[in-house]
Each structure stands twice: as structure tokens, then as C-alpha cells.
N, C-alpha and C. Protein backbone atom coordinates (compact mmCIF):
# COMPACT_ATOMS: atom_id res chain seq x y z
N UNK A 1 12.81 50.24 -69.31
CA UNK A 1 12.22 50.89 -68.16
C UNK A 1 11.07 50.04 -67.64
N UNK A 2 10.97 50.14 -66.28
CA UNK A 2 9.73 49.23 -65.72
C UNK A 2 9.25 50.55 -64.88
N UNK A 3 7.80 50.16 -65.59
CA UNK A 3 6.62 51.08 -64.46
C UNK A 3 6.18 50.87 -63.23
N UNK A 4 7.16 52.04 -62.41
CA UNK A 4 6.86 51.92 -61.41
C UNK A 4 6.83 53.23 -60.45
N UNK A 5 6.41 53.71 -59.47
CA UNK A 5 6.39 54.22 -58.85
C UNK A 5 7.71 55.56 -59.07
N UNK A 6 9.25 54.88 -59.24
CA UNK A 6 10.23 55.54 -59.96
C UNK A 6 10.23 56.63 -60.49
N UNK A 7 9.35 56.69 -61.79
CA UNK A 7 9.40 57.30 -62.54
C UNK A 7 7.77 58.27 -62.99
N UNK A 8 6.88 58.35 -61.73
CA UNK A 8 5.77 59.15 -61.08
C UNK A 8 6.25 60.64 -61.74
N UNK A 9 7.49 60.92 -60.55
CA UNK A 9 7.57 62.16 -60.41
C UNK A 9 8.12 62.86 -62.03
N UNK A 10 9.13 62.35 -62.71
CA UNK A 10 9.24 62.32 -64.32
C UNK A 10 8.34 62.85 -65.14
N UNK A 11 7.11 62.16 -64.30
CA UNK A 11 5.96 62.66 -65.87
C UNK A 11 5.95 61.89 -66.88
N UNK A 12 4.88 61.38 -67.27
CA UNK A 12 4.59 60.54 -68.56
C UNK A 12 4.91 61.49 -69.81
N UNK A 13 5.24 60.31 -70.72
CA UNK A 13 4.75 60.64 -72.08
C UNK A 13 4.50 59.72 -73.15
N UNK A 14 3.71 59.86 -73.94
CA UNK A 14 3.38 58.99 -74.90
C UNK A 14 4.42 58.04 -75.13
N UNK A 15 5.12 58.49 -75.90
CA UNK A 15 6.67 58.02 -75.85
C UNK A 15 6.92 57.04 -74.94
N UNK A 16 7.51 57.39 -73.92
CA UNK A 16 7.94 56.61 -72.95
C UNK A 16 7.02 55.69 -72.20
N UNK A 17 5.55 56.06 -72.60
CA UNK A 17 4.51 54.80 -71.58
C UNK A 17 4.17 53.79 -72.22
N UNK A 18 5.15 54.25 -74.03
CA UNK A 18 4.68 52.79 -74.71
C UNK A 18 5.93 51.52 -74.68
N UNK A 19 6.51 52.25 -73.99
CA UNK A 19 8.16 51.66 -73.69
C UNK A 19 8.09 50.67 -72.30
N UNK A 20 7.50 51.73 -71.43
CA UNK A 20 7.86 50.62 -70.09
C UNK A 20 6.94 49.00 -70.17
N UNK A 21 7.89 48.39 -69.56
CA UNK A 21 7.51 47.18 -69.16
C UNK A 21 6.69 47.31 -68.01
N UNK A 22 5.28 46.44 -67.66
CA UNK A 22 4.64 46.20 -66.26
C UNK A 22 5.53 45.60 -65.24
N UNK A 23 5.37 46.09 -64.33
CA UNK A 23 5.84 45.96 -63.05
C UNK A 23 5.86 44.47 -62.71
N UNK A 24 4.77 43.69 -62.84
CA UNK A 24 4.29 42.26 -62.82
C UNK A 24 4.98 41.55 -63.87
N UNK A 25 4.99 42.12 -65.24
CA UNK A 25 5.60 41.24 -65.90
C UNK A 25 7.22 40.91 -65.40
N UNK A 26 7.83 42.22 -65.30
CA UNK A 26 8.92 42.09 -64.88
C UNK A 26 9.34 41.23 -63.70
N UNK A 27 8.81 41.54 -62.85
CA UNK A 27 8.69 40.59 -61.51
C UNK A 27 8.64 39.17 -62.06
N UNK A 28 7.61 38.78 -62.61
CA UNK A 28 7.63 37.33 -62.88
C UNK A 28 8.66 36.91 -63.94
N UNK A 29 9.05 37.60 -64.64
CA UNK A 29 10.01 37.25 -65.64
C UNK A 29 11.82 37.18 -64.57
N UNK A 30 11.59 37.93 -63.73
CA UNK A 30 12.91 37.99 -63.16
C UNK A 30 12.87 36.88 -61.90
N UNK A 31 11.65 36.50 -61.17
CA UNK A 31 11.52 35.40 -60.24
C UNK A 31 11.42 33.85 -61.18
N UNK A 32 11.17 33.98 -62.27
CA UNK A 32 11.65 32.84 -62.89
C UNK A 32 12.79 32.28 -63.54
N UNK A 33 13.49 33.33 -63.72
CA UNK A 33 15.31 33.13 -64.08
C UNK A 33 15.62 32.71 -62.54
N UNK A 34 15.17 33.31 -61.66
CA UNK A 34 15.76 32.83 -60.55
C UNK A 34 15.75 31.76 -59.87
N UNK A 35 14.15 31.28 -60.18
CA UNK A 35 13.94 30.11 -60.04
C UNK A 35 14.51 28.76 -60.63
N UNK A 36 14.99 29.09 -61.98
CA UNK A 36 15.70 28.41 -62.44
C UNK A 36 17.41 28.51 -61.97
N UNK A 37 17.39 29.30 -61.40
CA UNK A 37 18.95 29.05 -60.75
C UNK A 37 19.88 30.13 -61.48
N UNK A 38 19.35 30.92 -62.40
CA UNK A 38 20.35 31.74 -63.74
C UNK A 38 20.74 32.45 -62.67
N UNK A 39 22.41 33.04 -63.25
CA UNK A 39 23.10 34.12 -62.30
C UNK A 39 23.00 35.39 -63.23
N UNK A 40 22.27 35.51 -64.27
CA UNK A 40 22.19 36.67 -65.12
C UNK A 40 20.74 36.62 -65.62
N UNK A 41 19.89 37.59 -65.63
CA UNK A 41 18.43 37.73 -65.93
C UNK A 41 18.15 38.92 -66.91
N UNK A 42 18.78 38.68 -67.93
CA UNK A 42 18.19 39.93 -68.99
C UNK A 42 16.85 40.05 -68.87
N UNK A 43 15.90 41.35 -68.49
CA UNK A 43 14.47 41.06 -68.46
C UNK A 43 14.23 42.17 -69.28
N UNK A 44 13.84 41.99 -70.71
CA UNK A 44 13.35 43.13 -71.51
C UNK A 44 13.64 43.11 -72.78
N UNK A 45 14.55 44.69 -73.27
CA UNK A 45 15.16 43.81 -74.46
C UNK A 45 16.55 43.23 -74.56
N UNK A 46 16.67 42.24 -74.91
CA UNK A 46 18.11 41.22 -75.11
C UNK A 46 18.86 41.83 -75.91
N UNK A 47 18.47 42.65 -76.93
CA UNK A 47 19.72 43.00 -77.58
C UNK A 47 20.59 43.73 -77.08
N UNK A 48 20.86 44.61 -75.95
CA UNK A 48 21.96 45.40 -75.64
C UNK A 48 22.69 44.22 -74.37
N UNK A 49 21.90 43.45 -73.52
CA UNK A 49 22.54 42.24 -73.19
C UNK A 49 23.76 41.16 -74.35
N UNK A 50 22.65 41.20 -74.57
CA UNK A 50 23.75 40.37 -76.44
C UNK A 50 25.39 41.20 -76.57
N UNK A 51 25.02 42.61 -76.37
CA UNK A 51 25.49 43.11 -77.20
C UNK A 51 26.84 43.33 -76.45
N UNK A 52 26.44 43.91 -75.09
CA UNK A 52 27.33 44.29 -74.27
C UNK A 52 27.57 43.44 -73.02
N UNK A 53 27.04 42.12 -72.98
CA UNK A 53 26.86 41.37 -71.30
C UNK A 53 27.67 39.93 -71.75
N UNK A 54 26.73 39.52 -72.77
CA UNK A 54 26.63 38.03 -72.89
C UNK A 54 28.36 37.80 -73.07
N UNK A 55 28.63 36.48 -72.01
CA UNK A 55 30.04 35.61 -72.71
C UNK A 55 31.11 36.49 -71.17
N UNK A 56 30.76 37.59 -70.86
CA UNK A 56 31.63 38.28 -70.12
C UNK A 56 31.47 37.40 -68.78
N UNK A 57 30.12 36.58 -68.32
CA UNK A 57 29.98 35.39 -67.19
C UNK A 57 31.52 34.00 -67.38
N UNK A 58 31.04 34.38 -68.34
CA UNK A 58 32.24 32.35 -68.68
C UNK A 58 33.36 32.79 -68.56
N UNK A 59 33.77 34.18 -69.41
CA UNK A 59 35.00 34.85 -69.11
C UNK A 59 35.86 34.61 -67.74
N UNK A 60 35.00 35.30 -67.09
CA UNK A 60 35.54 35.72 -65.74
C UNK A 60 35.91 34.34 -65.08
N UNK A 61 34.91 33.87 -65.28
CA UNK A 61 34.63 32.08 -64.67
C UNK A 61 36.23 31.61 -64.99
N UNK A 62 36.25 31.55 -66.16
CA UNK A 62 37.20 30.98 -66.82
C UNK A 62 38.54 31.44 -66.38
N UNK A 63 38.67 32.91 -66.39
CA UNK A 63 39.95 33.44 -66.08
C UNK A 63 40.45 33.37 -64.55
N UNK A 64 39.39 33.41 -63.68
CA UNK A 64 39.62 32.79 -62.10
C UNK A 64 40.12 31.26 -61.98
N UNK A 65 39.44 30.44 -63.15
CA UNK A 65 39.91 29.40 -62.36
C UNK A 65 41.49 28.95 -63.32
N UNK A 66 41.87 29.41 -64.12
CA UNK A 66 42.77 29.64 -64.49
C UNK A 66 43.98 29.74 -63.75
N UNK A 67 43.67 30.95 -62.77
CA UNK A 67 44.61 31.61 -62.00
C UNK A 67 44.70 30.58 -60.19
N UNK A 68 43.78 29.50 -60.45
CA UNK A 68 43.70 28.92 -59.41
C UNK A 68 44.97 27.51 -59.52
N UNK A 69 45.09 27.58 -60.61
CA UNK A 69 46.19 26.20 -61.06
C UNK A 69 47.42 26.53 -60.35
């Protein structure tokens, strides 16, 4: 979760305000994948990226140009 404006009306809780990410961090963490050119920007935690994202880019890549022969 990123703190933002979003999640105002929700209502805090202990819990959850030790969870979100800053707004700024996020921003800069996601304008610098971009800057580097990445077409995928995990910004937070990586493990459910890992878990459920990663490899499915090359895949696709792979299986299009496959179908281009």
C-alpha cells in the first residue's frame, strides 16, 4: 500500500500505517525503473512479484516471436 490520499477515507490503523510505503518513496523508486528503461517496476515487496510476475515478461516475448516464424 502507498500513502496516499486513497486510503483517507478508510481510516488508519496502527497496523496498516506501519505497512504503507511514502508516497515519495514510491514515486522515486518507480521514476527510476523508468528511467532506466524497465517495462516492469516491482515497487515494494518483491516477493509476491517473484512469486507470481517474474519470467511471465520473457514468456510472452518469447511465445510471440515464435509465432512470428
Amino acid at each position: 500500500m502507498v500513502e496516499s490520499e486513497l486510503y483517507e477515507q478508510a481510516g488508519t490503523t496502527e497496523k496498516a500505517s506501519k505497512s504503507w510505503m511514502p508516497l515519495d518513496v514510491f514515486t522515486t523508486k518507480a521514476m527510476d525503473g523508468l528511467k532506466e528503461g524497465k517495462v516492469q517496476i516491482p515497487v515494494g515487496l518483491d516477493a509476491p512479484f517473484k512469486k507470481f510476475e517474474e519470467g511471465k515478461l520473457e514468456y510472452s516475448i518469447a511465445f510471440l516471436e515464435s509465432r512470428q516464424k
